[in-house]
Protein backbone atom coordinates (compact mmCIF):
# COMPACT_ATOMS: atom_id res chain seq x y z
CA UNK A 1 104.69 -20.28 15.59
CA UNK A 2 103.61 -16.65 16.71
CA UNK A 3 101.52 -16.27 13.66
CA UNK A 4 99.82 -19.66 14.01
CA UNK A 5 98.68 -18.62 17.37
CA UNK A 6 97.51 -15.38 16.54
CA UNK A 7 95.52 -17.45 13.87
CA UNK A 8 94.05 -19.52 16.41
CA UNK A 9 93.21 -16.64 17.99
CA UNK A 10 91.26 -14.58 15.49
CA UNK A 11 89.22 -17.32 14.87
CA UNK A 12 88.12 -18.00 18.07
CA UNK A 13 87.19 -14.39 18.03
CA UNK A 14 85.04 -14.80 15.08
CA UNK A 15 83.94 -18.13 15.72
CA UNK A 16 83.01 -16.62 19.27
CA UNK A 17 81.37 -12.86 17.95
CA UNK A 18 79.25 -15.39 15.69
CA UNK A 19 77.38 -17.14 18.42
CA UNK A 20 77.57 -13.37 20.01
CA UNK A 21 75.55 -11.94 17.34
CA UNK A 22 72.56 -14.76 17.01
CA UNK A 23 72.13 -15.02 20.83
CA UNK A 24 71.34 -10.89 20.50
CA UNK A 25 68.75 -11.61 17.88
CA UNK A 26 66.83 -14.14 20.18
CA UNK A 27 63.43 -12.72 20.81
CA UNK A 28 60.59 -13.90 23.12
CA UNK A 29 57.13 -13.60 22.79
CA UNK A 30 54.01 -14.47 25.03
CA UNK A 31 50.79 -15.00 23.62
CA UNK A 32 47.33 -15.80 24.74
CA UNK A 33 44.37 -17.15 23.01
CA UNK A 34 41.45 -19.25 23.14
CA UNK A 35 41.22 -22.90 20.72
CA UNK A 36 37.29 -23.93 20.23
CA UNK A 37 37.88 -27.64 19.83
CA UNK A 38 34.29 -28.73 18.29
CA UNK A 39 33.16 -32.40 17.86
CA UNK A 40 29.64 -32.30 18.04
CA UNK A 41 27.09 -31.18 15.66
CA UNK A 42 26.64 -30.14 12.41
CA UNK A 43 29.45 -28.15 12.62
CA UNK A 44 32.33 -29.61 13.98
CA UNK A 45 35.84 -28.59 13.73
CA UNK A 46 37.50 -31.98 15.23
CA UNK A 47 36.38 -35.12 13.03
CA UNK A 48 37.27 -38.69 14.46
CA UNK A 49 39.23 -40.33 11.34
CA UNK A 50 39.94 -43.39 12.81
CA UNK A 51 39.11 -45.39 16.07
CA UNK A 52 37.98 -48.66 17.37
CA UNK A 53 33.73 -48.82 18.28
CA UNK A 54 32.87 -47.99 21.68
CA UNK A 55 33.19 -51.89 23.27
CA UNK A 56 33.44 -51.14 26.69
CA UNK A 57 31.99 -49.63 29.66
CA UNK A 58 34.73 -47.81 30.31
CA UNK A 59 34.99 -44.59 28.52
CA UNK A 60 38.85 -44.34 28.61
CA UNK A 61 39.60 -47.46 27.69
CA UNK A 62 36.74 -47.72 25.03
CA UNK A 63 38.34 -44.29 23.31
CA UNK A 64 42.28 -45.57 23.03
CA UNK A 65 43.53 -45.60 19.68
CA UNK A 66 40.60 -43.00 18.54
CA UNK A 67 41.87 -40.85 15.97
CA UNK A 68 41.16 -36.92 15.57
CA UNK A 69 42.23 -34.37 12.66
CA UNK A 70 41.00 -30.62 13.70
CA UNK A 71 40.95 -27.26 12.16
CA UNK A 72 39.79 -26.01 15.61
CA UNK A 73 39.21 -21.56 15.55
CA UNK A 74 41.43 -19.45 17.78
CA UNK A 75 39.86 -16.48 19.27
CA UNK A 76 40.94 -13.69 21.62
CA UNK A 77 38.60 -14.39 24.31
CA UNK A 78 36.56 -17.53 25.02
CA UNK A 79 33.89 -16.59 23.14
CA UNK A 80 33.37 -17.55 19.88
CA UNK A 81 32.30 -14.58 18.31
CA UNK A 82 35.36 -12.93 19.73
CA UNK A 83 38.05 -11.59 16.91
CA UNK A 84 39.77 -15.10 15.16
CA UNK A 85 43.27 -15.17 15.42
CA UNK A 86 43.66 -18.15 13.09
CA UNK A 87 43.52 -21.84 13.76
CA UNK A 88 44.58 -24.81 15.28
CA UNK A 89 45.38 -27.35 12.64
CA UNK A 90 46.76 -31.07 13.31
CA UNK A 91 45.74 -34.34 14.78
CA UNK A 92 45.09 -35.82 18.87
CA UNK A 93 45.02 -39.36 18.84
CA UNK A 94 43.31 -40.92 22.38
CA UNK A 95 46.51 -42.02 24.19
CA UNK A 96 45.69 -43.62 27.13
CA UNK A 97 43.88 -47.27 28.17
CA UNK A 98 43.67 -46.80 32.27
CA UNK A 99 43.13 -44.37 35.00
CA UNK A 100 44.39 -41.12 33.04
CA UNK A 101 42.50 -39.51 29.97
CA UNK A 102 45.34 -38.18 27.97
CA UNK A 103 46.07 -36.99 24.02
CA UNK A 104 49.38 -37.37 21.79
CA UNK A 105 48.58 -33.97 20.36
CA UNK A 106 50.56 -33.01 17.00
CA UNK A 107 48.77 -29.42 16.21
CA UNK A 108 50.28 -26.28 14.17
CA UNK A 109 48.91 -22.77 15.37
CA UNK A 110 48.95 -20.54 12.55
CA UNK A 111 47.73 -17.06 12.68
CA UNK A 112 45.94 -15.72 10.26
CA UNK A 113 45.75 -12.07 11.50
CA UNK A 114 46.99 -8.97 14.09
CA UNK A 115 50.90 -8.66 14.33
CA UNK A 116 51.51 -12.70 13.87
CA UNK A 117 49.63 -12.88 10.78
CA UNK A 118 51.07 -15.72 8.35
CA UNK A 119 53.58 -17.36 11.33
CA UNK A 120 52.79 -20.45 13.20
CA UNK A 121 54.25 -22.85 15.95
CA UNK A 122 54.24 -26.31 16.41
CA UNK A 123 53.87 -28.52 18.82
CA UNK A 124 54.78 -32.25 19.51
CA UNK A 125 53.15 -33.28 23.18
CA UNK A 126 51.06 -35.32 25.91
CA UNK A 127 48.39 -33.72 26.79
CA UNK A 128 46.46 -35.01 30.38
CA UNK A 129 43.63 -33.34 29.67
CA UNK A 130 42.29 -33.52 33.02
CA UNK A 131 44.98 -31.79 34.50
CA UNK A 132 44.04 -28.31 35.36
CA UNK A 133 47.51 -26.92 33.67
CA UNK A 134 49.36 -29.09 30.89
CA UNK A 135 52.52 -27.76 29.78
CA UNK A 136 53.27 -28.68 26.39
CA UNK A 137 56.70 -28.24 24.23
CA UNK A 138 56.88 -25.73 21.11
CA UNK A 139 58.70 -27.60 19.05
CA UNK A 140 59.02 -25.00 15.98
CA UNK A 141 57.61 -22.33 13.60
CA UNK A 142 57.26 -20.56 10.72
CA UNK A 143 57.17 -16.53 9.49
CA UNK A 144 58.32 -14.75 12.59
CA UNK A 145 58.29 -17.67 15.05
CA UNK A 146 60.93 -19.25 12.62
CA UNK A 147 63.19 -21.51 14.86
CA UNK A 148 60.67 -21.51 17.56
CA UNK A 149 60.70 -23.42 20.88
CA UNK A 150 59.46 -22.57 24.01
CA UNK A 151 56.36 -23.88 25.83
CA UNK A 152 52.39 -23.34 26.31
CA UNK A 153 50.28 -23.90 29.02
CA UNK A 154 47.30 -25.11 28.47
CA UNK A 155 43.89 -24.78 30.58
CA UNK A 156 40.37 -25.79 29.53
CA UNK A 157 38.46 -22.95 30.53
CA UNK A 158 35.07 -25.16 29.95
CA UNK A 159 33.60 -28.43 28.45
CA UNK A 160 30.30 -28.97 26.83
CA UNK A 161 30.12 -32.93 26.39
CA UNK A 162 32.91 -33.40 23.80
CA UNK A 163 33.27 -29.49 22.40
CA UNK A 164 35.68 -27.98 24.92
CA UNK A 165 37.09 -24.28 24.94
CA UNK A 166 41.02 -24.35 26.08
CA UNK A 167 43.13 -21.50 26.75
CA UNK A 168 46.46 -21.30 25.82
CA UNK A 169 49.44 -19.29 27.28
CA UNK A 170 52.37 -19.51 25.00
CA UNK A 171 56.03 -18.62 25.46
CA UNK A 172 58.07 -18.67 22.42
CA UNK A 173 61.76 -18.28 22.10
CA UNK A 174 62.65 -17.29 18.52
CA UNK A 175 65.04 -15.40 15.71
């Protein structure tokens, strides 16, 4: 009986110095950058795939079900011309028929250069774009954001018809 327990015990120890040991390799990270959504001109880095025609007066409701697949530039400053990061690569479909303009965003953010070169993040999210701050779930990630979650705040520092310049502040939780 003694050496059953004692059994018990070790591997609770392990079992416990396991979890331990991963919870000591959790890192966070904070980053900030700038995504150039373009839909406009000749150009454009967001391309409407799929979408009913415009059929009524009302812009929100006349853009639901409108379907979006970007490879949108993400930049260090709002600027365009300001040192790429990498891009913004995914879908937005047009999510909303009433009151609210909102997005069912699934986007990847991979980096194609400085210290997070060849990792990305995902994300899964609404997105009320008329909201001054839209928090938004990481939902994973590759290279060093492997195991990723966290959140990013978005804020759309300015709008040009339908080009818009958002920036992002993320918060990643990873191994």
């Amino acid at each position: 009986m003694a050496i059953s327990n004692r059994l018990v015990f070790l591997i609770a120890v392990l079992v416990f110095s396991g979890f331990c040991t991963t919870e000591a390799k959790k890192k966070i990270t904070n980053i900030q950058f700038y995504m150039h959504d373009i839909v406009s001109g000749p150009n454009a880095t967001a391309v409407k795939v799929a979408g009913p025609e415009s059929t009524s007066s009302n812009m929100i409701a006349s853009m639901f079900g409108s379907i979006y697949v970007i490879d949108d530039p993400l930049t260090t400053t709002p600027q365009m011309n300001s040192t790429l990061l990498g891009r913004a690569q995914g879908i937005y479909a047009m999510a909303s028929q009433q009151d609210e303009f909102s997005l069912l965003m699934t986007l990847t953010y991979e980096f194609a250069s400085g210290p997070y070169n060849g990792s990305s993040f995902s994300i899964v999210a609404r997105n009320p774009v008329m909201n001054e701050v839209r928090e938004m779930p990481i939902v994973g990630g590759t290279g060093i954001f492997r195991l990723a979650r966290g959140y990013c705040l978005a804020r759309t520092y300015s709008v040009h018809g339908m080009d818009a310049v958002i920036g992002y502040n993320a918060t990643l939780i990873h191994y």
